[in-house]
N, C-alpha and C. Protein backbone atom coordinates (compact mmCIF):
# COMPACT_ATOMS: atom_id res chain seq x y z
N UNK A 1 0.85 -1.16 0.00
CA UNK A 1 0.00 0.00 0.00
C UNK A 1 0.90 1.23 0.00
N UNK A 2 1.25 1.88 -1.17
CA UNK A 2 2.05 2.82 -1.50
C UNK A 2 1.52 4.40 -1.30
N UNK A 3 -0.19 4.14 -1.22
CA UNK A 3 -0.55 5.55 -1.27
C UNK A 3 -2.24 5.46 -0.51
N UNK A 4 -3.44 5.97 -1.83
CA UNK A 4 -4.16 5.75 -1.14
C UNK A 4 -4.87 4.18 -0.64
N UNK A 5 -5.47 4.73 0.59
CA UNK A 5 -6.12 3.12 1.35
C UNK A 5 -7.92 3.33 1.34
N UNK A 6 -8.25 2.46 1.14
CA UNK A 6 -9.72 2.39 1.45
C UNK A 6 -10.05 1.70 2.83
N UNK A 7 -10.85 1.97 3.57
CA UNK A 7 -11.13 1.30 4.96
C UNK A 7 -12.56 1.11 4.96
N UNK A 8 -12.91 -0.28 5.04
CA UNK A 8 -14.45 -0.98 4.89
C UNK A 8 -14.93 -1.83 5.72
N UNK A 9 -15.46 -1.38 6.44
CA UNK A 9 -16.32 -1.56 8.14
C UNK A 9 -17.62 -1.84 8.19
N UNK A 10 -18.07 -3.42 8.62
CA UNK A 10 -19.02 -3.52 8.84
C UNK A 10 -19.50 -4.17 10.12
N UNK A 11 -20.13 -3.44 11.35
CA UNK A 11 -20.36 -4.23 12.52
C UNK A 11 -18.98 -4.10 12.88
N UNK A 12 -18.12 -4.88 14.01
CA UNK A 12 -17.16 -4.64 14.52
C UNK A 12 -15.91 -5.29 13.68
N UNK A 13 -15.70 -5.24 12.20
CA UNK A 13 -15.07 -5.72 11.98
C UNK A 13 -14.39 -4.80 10.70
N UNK A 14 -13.12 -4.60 10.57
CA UNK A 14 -12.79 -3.28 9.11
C UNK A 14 -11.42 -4.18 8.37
N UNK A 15 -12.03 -3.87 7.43
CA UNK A 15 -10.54 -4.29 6.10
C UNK A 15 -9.91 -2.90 5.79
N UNK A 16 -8.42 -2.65 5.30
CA UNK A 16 -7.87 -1.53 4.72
C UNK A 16 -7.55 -2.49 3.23
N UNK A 17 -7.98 -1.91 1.97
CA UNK A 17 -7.37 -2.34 1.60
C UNK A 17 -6.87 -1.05 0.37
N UNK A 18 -5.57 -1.77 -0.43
CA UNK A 18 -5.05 -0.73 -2.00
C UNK A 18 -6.35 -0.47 -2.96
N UNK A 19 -6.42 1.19 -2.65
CA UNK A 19 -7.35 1.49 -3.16
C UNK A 19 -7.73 1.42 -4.67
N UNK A 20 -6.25 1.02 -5.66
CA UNK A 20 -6.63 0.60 -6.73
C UNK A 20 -7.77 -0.97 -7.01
N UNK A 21 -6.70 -1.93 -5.77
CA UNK A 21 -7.20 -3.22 -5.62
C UNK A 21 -8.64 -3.56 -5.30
N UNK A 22 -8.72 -2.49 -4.21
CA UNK A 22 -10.52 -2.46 -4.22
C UNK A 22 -11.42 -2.21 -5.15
N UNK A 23 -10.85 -1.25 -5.86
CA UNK A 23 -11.75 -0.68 -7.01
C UNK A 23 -12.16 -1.65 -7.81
N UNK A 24 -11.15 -2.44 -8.26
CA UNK A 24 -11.07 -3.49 -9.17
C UNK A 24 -12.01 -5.16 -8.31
N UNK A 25 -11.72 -5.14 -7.41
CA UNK A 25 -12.47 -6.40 -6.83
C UNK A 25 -13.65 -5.92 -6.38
N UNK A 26 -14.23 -4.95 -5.90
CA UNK A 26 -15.13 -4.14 -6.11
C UNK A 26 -16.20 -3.93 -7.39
N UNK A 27 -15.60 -4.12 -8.44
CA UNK A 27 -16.56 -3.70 -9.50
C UNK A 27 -17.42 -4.68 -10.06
N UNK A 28 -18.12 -4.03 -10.84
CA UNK A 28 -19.57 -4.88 -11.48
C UNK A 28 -19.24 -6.06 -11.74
N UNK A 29 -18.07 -6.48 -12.30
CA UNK A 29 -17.41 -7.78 -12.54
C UNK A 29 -17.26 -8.92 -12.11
N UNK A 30 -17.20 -8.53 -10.93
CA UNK A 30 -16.58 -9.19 -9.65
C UNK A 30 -17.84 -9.76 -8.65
N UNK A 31 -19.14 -8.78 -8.63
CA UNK A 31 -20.01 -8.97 -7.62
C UNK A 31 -21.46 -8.86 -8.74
N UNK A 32 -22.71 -9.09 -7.88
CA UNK A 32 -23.67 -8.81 -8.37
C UNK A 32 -24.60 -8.46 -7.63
N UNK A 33 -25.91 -7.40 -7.54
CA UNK A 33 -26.73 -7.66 -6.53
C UNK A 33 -27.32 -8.73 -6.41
N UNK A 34 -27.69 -9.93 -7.37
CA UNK A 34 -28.15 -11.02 -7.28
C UNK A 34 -27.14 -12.10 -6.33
N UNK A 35 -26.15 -12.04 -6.31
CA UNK A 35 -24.88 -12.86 -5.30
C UNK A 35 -24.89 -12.08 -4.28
N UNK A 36 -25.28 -10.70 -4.16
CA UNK A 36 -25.01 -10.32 -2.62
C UNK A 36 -26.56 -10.51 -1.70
N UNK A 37 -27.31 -10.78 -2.81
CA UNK A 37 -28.27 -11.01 -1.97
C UNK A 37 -28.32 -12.26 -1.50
N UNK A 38 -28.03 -12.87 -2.56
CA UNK A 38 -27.84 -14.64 -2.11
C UNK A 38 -27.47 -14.48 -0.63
N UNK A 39 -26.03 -14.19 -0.74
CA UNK A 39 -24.72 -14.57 0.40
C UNK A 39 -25.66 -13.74 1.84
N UNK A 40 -26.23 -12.90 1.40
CA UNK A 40 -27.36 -11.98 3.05
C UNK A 40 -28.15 -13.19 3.61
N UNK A 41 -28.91 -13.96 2.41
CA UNK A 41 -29.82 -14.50 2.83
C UNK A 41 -29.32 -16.08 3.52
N UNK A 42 -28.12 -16.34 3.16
CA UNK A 42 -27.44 -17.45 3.65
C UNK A 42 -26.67 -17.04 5.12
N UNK A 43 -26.65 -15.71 5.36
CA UNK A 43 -26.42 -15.13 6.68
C UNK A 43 -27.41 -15.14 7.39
N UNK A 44 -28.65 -15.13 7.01
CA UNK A 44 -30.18 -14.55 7.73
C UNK A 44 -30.05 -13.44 7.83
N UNK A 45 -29.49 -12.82 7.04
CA UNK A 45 -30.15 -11.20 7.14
C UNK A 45 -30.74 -10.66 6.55
C-alpha cells in the first residue's frame, strides 16, 4: 500500500485495503446484486 487506502467496516469488523485493488475487486465484474443477496440471505439477514 504505496498511497491511497480504502477502509471498509461492517459491525465490529474493518478491512484496509489498496485502493486501486478495491476498485477493481469491487466492481460490477466481480459482484452482483443477485450474489449479494444470495450470500445476506445465507447469513439470515
Amino acid at each position: 500500500m504505496d498511497k491511497e487506502v480504502v477502509i471498509i467496516g461492517v459491525g465490529t469488523r474493518i478491512e484496509i485495503w489498496n485502493k486501486e485493488k478495491w476498485k477493481s475487486y469491487n466492481s460490477d465484474e466481480n459482484i452482483s446484486a443477485d450474489e449479494i443477496a444470495e450470500n445476506m440471505t445465507m447469513l439470515g439477514i
